[in-house]
N, C-alpha and C. Protein backbone atom coordinates (compact mmCIF):
# COMPACT_ATOMS: atom_id res chain seq x y z
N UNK A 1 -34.72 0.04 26.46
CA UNK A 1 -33.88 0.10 27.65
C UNK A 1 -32.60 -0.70 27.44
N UNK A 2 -31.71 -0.31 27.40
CA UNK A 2 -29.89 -1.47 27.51
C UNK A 2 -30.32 -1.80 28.92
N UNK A 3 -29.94 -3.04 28.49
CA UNK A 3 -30.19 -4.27 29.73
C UNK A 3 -28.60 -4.17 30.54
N UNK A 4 -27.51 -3.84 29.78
CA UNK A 4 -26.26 -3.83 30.04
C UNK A 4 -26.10 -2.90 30.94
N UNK A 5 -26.44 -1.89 30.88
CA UNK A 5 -26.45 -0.99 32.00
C UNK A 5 -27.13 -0.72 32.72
N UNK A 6 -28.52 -1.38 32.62
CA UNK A 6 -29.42 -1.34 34.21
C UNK A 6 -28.55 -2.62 34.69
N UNK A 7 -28.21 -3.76 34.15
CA UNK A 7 -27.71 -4.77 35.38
C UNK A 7 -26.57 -3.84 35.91
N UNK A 8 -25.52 -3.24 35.25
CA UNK A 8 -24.58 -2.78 36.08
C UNK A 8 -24.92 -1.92 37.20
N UNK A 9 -26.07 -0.93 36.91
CA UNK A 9 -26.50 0.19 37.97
C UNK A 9 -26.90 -0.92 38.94
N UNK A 10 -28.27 -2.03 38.50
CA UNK A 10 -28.36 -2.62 40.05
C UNK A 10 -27.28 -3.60 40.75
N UNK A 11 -26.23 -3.65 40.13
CA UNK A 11 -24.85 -4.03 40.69
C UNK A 11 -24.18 -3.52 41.74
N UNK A 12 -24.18 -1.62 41.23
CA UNK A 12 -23.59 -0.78 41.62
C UNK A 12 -24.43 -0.24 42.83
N UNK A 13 -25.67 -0.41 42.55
CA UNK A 13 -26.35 0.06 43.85
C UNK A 13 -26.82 -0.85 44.54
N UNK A 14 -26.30 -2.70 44.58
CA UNK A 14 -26.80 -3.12 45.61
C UNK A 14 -25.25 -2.80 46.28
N UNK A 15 -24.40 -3.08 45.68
CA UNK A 15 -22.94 -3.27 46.49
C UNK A 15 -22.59 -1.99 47.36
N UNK A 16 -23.48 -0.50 47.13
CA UNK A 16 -23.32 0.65 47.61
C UNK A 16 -24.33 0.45 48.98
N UNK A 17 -25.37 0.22 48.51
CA UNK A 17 -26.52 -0.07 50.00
C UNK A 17 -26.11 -0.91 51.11
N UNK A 18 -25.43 -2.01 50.19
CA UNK A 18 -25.26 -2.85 51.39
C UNK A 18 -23.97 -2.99 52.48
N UNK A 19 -23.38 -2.16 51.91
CA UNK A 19 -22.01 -1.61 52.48
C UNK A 19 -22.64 -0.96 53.89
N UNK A 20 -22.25 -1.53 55.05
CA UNK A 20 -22.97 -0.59 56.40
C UNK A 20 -22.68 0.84 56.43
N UNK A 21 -23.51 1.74 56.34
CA UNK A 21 -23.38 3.16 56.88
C UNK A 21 -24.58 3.41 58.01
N UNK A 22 -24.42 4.65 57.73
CA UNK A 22 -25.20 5.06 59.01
C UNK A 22 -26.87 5.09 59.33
N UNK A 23 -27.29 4.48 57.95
CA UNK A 23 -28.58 4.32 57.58
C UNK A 23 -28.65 2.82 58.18
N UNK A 24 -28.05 2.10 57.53
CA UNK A 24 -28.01 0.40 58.46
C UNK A 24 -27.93 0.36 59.61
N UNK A 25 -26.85 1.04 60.26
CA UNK A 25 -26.38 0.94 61.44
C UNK A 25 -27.94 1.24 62.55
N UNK A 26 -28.69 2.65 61.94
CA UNK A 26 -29.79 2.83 62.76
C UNK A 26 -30.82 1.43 62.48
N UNK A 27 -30.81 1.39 60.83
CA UNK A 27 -32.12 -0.18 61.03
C UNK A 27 -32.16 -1.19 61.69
N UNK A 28 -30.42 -1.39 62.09
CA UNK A 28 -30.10 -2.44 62.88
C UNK A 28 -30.82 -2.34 64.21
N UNK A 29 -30.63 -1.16 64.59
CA UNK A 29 -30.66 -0.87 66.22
C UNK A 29 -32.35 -0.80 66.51
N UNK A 30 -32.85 -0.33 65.50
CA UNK A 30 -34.18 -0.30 65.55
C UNK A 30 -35.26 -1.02 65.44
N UNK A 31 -34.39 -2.37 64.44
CA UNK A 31 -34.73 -3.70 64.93
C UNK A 31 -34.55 -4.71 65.69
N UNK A 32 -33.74 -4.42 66.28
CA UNK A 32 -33.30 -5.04 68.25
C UNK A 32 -34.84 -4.36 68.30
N UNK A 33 -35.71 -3.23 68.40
CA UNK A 33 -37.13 -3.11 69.32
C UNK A 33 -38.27 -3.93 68.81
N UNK A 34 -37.91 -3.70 67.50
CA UNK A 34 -38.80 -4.76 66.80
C UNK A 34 -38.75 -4.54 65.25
N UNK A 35 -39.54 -5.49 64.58
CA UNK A 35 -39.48 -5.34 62.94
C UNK A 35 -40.53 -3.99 62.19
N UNK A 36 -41.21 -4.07 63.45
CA UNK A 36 -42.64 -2.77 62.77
C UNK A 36 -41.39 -1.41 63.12
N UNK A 37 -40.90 -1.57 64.41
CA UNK A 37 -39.80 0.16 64.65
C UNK A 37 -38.78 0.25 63.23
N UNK A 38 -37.98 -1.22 62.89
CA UNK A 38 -37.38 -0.70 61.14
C UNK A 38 -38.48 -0.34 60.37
N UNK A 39 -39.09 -1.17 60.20
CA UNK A 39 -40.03 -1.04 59.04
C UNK A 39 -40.51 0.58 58.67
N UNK A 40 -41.01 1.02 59.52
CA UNK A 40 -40.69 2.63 59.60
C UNK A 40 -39.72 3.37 59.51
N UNK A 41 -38.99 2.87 60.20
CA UNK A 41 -37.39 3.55 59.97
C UNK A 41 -37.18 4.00 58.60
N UNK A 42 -37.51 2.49 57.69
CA UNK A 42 -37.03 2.49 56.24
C UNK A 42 -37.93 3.23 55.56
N UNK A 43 -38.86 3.21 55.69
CA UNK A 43 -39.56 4.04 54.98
C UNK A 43 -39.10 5.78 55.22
N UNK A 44 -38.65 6.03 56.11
CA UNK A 44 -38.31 7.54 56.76
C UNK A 44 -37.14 7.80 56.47
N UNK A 45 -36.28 6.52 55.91
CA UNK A 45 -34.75 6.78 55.38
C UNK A 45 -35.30 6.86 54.06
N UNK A 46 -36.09 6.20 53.19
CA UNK A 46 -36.42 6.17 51.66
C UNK A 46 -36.79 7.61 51.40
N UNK A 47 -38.01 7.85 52.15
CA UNK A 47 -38.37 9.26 51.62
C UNK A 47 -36.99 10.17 51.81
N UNK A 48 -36.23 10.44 52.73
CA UNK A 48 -35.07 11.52 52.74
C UNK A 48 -34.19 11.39 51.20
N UNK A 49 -33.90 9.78 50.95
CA UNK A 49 -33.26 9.60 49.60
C UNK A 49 -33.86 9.94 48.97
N UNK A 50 -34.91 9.93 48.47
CA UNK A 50 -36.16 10.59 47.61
C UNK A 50 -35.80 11.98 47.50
N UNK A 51 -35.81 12.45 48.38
CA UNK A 51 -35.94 14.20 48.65
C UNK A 51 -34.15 14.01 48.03
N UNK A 52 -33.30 13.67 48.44
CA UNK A 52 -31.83 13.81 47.69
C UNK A 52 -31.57 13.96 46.42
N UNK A 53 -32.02 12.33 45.66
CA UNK A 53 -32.50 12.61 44.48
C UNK A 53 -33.63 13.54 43.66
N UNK A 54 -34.25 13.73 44.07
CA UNK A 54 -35.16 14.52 43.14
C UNK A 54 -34.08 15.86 43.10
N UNK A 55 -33.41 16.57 44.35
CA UNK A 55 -32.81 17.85 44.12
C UNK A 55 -31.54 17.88 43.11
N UNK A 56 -31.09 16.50 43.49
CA UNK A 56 -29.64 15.74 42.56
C UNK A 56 -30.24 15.54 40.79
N UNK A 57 -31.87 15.21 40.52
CA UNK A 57 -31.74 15.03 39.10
C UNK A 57 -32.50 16.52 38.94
N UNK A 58 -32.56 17.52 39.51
CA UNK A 58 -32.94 18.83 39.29
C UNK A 58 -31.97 19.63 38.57
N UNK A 59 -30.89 19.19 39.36
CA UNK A 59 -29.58 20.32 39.45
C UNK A 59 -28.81 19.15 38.03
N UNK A 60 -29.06 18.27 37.76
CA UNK A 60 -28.64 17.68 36.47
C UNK A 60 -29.20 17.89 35.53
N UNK A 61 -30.43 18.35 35.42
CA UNK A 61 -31.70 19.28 34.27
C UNK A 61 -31.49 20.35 34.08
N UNK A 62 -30.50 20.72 34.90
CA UNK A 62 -30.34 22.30 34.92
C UNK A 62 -31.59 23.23 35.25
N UNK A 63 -32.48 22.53 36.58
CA UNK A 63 -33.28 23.31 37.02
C UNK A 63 -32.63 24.46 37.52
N UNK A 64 -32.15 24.47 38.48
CA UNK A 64 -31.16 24.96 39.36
C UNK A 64 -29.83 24.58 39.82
N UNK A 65 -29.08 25.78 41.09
CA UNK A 65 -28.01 25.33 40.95
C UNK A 65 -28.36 25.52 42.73
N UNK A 66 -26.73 24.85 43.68
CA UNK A 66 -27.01 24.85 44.72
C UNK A 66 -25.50 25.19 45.51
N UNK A 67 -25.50 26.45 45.91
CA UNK A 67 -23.80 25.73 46.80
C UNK A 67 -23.24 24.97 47.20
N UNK A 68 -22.08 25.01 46.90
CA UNK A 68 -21.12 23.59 47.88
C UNK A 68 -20.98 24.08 48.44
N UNK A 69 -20.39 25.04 49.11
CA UNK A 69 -20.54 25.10 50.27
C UNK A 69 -21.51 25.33 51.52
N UNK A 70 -22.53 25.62 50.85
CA UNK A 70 -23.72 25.32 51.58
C UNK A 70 -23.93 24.04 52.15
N UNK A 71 -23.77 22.98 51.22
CA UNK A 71 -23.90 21.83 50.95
C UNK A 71 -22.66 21.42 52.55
N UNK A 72 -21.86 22.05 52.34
CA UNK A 72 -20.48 21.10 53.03
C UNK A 72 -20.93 22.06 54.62
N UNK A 73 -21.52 22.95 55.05
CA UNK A 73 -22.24 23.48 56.05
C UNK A 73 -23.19 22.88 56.22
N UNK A 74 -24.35 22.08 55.92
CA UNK A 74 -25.45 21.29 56.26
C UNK A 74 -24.46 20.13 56.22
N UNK A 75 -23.29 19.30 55.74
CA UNK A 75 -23.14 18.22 56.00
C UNK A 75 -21.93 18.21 57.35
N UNK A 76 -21.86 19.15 57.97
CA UNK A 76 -20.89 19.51 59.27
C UNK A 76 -21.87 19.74 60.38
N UNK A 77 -23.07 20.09 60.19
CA UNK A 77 -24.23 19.82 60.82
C UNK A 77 -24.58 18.94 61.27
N UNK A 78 -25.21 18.28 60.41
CA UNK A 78 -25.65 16.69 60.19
C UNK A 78 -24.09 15.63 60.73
N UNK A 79 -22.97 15.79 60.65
CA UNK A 79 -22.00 14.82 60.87
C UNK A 79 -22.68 14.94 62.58
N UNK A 80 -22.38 16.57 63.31
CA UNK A 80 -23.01 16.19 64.84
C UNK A 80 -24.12 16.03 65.17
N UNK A 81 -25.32 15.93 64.49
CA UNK A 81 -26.20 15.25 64.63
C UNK A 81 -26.47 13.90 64.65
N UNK A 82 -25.54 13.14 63.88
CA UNK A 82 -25.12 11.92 63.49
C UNK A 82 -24.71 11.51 65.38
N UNK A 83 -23.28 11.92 65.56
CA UNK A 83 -22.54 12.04 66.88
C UNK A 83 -23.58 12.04 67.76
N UNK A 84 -24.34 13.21 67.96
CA UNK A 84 -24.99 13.49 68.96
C UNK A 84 -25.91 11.85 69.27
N UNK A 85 -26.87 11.97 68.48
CA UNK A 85 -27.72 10.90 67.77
C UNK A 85 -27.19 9.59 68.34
N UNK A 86 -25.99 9.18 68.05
CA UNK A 86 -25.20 8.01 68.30
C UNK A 86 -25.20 7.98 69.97
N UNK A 87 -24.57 9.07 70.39
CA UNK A 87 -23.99 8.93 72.21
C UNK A 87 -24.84 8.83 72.81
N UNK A 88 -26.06 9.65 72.64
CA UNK A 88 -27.62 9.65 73.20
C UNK A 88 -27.77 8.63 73.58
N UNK A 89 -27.73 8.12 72.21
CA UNK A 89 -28.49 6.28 72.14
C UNK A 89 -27.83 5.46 72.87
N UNK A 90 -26.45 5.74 72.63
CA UNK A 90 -25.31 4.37 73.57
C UNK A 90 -25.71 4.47 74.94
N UNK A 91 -25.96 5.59 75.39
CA UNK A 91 -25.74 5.84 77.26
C UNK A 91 -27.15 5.22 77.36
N UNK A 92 -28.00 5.58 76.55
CA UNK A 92 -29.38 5.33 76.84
C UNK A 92 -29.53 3.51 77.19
N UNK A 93 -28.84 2.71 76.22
CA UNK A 93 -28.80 1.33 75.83
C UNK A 93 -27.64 0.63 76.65
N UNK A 94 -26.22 1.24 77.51
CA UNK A 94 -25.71 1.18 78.26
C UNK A 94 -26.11 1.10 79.88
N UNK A 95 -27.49 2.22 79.96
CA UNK A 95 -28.06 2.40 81.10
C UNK A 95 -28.83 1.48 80.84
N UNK A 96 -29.73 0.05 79.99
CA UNK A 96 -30.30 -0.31 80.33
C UNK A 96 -30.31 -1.76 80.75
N UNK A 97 -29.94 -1.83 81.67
CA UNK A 97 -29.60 -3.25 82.35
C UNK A 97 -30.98 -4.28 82.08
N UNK A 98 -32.50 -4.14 82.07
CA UNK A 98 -33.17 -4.82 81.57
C UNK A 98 -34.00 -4.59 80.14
N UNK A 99 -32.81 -4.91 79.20
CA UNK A 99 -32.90 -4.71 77.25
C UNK A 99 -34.04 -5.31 77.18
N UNK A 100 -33.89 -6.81 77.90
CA UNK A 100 -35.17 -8.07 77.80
C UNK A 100 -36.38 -7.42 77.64
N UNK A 101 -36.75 -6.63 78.55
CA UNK A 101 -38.03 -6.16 78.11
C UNK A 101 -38.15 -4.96 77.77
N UNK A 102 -37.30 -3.90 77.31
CA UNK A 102 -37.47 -2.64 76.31
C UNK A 102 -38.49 -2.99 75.53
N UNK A 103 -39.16 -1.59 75.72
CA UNK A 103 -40.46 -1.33 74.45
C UNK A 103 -39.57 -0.65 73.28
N UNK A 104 -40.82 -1.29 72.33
CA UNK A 104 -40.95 -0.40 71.00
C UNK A 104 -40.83 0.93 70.67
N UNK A 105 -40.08 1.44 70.04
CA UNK A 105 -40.33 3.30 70.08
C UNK A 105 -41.12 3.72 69.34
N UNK A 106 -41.87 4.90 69.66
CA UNK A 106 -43.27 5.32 69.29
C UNK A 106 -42.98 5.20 67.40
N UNK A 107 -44.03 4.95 66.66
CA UNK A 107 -43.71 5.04 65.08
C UNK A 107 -43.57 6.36 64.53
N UNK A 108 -43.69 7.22 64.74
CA UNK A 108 -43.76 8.62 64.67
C UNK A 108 -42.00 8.57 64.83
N UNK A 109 -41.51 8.27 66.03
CA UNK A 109 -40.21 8.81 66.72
C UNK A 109 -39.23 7.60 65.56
N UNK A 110 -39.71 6.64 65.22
CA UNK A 110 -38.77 5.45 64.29
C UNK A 110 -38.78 6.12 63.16
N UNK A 111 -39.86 6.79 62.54
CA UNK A 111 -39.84 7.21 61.30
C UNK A 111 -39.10 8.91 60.92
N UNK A 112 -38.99 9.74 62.27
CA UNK A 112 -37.81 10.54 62.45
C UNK A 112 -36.60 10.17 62.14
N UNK A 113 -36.46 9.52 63.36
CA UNK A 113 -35.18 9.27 63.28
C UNK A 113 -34.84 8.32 61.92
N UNK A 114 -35.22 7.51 61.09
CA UNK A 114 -35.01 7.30 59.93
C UNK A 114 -34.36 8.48 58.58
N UNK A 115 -35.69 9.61 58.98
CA UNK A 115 -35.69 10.61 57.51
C UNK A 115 -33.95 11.19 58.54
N UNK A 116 -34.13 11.87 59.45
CA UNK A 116 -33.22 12.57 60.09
C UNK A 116 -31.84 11.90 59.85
N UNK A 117 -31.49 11.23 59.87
CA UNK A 117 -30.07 10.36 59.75
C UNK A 117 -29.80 10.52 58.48
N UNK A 118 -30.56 9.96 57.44
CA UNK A 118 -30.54 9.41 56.23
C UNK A 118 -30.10 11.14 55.21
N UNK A 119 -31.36 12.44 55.93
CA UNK A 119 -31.17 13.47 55.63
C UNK A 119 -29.62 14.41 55.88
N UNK A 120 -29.07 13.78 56.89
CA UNK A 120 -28.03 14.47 57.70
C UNK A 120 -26.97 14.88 56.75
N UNK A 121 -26.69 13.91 55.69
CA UNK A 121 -25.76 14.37 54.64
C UNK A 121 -25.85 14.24 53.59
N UNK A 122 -26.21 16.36 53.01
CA UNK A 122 -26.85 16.22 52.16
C UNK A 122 -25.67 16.38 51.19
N UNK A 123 -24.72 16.27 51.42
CA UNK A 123 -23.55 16.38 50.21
C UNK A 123 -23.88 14.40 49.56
N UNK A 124 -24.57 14.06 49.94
CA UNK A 124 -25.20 12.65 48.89
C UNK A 124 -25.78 13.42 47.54
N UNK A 125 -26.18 14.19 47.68
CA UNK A 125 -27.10 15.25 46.37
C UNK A 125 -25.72 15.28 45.61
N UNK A 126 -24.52 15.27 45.90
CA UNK A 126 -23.23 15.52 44.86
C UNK A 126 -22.80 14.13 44.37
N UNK A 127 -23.00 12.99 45.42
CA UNK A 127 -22.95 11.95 45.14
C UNK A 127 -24.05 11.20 43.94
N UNK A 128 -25.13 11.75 43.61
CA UNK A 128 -26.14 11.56 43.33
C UNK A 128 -26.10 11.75 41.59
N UNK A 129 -25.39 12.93 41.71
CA UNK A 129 -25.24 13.79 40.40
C UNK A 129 -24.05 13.46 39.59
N UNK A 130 -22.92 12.58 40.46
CA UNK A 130 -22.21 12.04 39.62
C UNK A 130 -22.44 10.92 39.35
N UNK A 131 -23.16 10.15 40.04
CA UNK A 131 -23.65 8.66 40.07
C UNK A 131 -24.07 8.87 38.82
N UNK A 132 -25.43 9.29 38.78
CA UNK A 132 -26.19 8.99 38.27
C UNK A 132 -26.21 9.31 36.34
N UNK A 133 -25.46 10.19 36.22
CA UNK A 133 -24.75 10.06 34.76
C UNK A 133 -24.41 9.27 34.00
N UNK A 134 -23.57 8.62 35.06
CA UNK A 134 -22.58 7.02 33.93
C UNK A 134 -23.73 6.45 33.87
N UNK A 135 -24.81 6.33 34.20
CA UNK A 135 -26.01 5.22 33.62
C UNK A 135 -27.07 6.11 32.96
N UNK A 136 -27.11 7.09 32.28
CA UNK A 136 -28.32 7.84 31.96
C UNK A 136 -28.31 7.46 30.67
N UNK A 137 -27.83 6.87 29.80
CA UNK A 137 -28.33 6.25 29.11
C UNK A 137 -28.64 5.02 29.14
N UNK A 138 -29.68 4.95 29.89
CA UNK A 138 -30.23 3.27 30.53
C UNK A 138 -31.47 3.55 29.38
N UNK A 139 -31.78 4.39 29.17
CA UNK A 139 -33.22 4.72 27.82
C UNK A 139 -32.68 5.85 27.17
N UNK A 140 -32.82 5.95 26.16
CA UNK A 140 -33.07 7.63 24.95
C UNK A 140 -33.66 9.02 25.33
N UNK A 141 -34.18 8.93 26.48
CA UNK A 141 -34.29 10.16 27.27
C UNK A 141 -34.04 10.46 28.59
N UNK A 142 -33.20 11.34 28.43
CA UNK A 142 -33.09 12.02 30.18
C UNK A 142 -33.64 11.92 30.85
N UNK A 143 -35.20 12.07 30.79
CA UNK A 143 -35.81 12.41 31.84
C UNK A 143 -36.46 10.89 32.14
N UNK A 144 -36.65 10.15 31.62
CA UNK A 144 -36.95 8.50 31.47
C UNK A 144 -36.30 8.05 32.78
N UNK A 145 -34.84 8.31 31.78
CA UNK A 145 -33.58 7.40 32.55
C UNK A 145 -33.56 7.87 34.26
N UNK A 146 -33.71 9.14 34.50
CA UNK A 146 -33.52 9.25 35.86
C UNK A 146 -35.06 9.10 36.37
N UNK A 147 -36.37 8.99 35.88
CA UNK A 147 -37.34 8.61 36.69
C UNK A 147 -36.44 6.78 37.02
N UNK A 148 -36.13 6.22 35.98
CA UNK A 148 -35.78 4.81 36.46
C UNK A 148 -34.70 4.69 37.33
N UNK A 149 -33.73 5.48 37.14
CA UNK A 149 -32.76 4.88 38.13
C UNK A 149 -33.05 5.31 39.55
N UNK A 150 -34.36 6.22 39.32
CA UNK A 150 -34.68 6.38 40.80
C UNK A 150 -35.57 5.92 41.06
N UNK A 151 -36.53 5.00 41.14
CA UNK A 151 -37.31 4.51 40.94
C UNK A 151 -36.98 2.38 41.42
N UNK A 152 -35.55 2.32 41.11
CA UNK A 152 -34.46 1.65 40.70
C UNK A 152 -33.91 1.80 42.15
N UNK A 153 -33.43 2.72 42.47
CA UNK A 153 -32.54 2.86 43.60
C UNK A 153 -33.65 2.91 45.01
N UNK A 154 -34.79 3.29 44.96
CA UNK A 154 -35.98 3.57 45.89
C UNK A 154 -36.17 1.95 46.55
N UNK A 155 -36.47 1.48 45.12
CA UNK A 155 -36.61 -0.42 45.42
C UNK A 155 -35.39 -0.84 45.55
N UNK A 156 -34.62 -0.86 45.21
CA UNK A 156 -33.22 -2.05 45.70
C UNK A 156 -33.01 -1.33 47.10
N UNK A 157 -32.80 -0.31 47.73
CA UNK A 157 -32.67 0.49 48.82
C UNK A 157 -33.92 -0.24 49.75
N UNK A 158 -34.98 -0.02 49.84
CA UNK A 158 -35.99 -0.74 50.65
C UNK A 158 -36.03 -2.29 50.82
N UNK A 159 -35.39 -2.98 49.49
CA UNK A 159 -35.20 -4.13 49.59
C UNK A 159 -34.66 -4.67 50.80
N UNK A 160 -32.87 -4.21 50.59
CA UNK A 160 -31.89 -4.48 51.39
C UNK A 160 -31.80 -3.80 52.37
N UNK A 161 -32.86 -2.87 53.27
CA UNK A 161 -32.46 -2.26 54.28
C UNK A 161 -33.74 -3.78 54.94
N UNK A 162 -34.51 -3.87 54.10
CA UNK A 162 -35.78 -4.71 54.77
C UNK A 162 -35.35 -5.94 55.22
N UNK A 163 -34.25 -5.96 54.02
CA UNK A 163 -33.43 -7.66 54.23
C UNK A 163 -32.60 -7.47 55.57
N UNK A 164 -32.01 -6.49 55.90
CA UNK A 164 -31.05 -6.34 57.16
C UNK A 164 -32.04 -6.08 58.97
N UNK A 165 -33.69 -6.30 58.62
CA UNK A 165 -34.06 -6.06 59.64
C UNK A 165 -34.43 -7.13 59.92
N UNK A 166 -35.10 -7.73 58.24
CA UNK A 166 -35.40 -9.07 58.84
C UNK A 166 -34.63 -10.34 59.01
N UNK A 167 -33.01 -9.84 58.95
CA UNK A 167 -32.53 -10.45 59.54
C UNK A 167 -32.26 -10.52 61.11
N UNK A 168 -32.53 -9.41 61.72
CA UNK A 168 -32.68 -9.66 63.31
C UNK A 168 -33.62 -10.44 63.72
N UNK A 169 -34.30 -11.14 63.35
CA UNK A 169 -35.49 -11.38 63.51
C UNK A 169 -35.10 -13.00 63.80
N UNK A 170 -33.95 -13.14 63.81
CA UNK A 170 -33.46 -14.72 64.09
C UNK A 170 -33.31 -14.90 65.47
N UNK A 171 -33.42 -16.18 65.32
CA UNK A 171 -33.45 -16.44 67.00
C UNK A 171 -32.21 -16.24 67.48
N UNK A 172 -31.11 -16.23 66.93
CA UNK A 172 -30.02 -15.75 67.28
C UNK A 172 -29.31 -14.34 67.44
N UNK A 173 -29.44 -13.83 66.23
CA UNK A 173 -29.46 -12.54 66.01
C UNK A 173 -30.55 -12.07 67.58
N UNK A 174 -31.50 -12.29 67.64
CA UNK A 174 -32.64 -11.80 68.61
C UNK A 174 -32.09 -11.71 70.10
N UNK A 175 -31.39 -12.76 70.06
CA UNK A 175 -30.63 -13.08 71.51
C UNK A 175 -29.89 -12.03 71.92
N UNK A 176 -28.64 -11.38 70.77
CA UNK A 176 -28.08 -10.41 71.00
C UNK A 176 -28.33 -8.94 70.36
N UNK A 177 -29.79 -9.04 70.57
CA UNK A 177 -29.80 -7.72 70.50
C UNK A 177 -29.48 -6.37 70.67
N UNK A 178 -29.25 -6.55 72.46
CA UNK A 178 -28.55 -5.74 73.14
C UNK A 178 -27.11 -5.14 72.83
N UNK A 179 -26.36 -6.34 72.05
CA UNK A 179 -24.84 -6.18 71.75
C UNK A 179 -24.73 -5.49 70.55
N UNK A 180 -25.71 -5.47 69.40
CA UNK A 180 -26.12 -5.00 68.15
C UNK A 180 -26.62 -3.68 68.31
N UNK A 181 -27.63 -3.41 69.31
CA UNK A 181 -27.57 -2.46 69.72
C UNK A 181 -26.53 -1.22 69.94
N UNK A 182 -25.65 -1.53 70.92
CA UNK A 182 -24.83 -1.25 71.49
C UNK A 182 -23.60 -0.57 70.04
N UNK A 183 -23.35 -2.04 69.56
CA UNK A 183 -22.34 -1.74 68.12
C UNK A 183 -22.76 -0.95 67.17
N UNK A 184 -24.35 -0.79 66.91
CA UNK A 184 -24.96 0.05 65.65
C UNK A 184 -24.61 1.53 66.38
N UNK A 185 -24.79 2.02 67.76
CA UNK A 185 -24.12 3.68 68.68
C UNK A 185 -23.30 3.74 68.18
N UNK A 186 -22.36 2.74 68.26
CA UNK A 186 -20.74 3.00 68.25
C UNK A 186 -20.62 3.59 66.68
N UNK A 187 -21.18 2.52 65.84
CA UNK A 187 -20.91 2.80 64.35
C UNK A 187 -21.13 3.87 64.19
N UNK A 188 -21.84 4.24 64.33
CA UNK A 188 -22.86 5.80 64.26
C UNK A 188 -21.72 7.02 64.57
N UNK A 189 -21.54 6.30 65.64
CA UNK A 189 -20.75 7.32 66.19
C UNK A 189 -19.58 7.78 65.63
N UNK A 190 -18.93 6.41 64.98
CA UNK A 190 -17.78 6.32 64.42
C UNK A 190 -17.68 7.06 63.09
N UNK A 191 -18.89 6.93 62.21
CA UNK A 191 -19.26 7.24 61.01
C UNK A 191 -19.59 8.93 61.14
N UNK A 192 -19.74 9.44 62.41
CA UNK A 192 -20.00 10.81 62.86
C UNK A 192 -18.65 11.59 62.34
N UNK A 193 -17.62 10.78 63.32
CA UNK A 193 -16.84 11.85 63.75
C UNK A 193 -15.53 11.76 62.60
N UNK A 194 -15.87 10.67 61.49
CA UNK A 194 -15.33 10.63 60.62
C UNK A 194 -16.04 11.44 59.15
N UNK A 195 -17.31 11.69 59.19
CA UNK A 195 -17.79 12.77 58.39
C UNK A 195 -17.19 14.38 58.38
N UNK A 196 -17.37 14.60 59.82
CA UNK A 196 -17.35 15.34 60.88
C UNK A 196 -15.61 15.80 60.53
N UNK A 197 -14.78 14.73 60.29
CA UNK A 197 -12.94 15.23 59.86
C UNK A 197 -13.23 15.39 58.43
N UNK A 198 -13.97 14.66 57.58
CA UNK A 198 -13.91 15.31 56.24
C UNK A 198 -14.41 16.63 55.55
N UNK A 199 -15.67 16.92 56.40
CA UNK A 199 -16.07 18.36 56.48
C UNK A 199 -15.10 19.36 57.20
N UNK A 200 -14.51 19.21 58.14
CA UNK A 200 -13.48 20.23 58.53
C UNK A 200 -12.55 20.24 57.35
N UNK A 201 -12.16 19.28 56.94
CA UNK A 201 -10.74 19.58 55.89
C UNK A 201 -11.08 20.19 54.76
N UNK A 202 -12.34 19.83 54.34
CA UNK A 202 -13.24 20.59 53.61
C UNK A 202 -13.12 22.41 53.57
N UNK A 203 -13.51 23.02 54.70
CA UNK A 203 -13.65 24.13 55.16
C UNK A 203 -12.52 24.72 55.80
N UNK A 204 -11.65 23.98 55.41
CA UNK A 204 -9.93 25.13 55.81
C UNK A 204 -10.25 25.32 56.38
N UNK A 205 -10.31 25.43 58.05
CA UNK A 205 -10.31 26.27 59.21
C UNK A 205 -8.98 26.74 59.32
């Protein structure tokens, strides 16, 4: 294995995870209910990355091939699902004048909404396929190298989404839940309708 280029990949993929998107933004919010509602979450965002990559080191094997524009139609989808997803939640968390005692959301419904978000844009499968090249020689075989860097990206990904829940979990952080709440909609939202302009420009209307 070159040691030189797995440290750079887990360089490259903690500084990519931990950058807030729309995967954080929900763990955040989902840990304002509690640490068991992320904890699911993450697991329901991991498996969707899972399902990304495996199609991303398929289409690099030359299993198959996949449209872009298919690809850029499921990710104009998913941007208002994102949107939708986001406003739902704000009015919902806006309307609730007593946050203090909000329940937990069912684990079933945390671990949706995890895969669902995380799934929403699947133009990551393009992201995936260029990523994941500049490091494939992390070992002497292809097929090695991408069981590891995914394998690689599965764990540093669960790490740092785990690290961002259990950071709510402070007595401070805990206090303002409600406001974290509130800011993870917005992000969401924000991160929507800015997908949402790159897929239109995408698709010449």
């Amino acid at each position: 294995m070159n040691f030189e280029i797995l440290v750079t990949y887990v360089f490259s993929v903690f500084v990519f995870i931990f950058t807030p998107g729309p995967v954080v933004a929900l763990v955040l919010k989902n840990a304002t209910k509690s640490f068991k509602n992320a904890f699911i979450t993450i697991i329901g965002t991991n498996l969707a990355s899972l399902i990304l990559i495996l199609i991303a080191s398929s289409i690099i094997l030359g299993l198959f091939k996949i449209s872009e524009n298919l690809l850029t139609w499921l990710s104009f989808f998913g941007a208002i699902f994102i949107i939708y997803f986001g406003t739902t939640s704000l009015l919902s968390d806006l309307k609730n004048t007593t946050f203090e005692s909000s329940e937990p959301i069912k684990n079933k419904n945390a671990f949706l909404q995890g895969f669902a978000i995380a799934i929403s844009n699947p133009k990551d499968i393009i992201f995936f396929i260029a990523f994941f090249p500049q490091f494939i020689e992390i070992t002497n075989d292809i097929k090695t190298s991408l069981i590891t860097l995914t394998v690689l990206w599965i764990l540093l990904d669960f790490s740092l989404l785990l690290f961002y829940a259990k950071a709510m979990s402070s007595k401070f952080l805990f206090k303002q839940r409600q406001k974290i709440a509130i800011f993870s909609d917005i992000v969401l939202i924000l991160i929507g309708f800015v997908a949402l302009f790159v897929v239109y420009k995408s698709l010449n209307f």
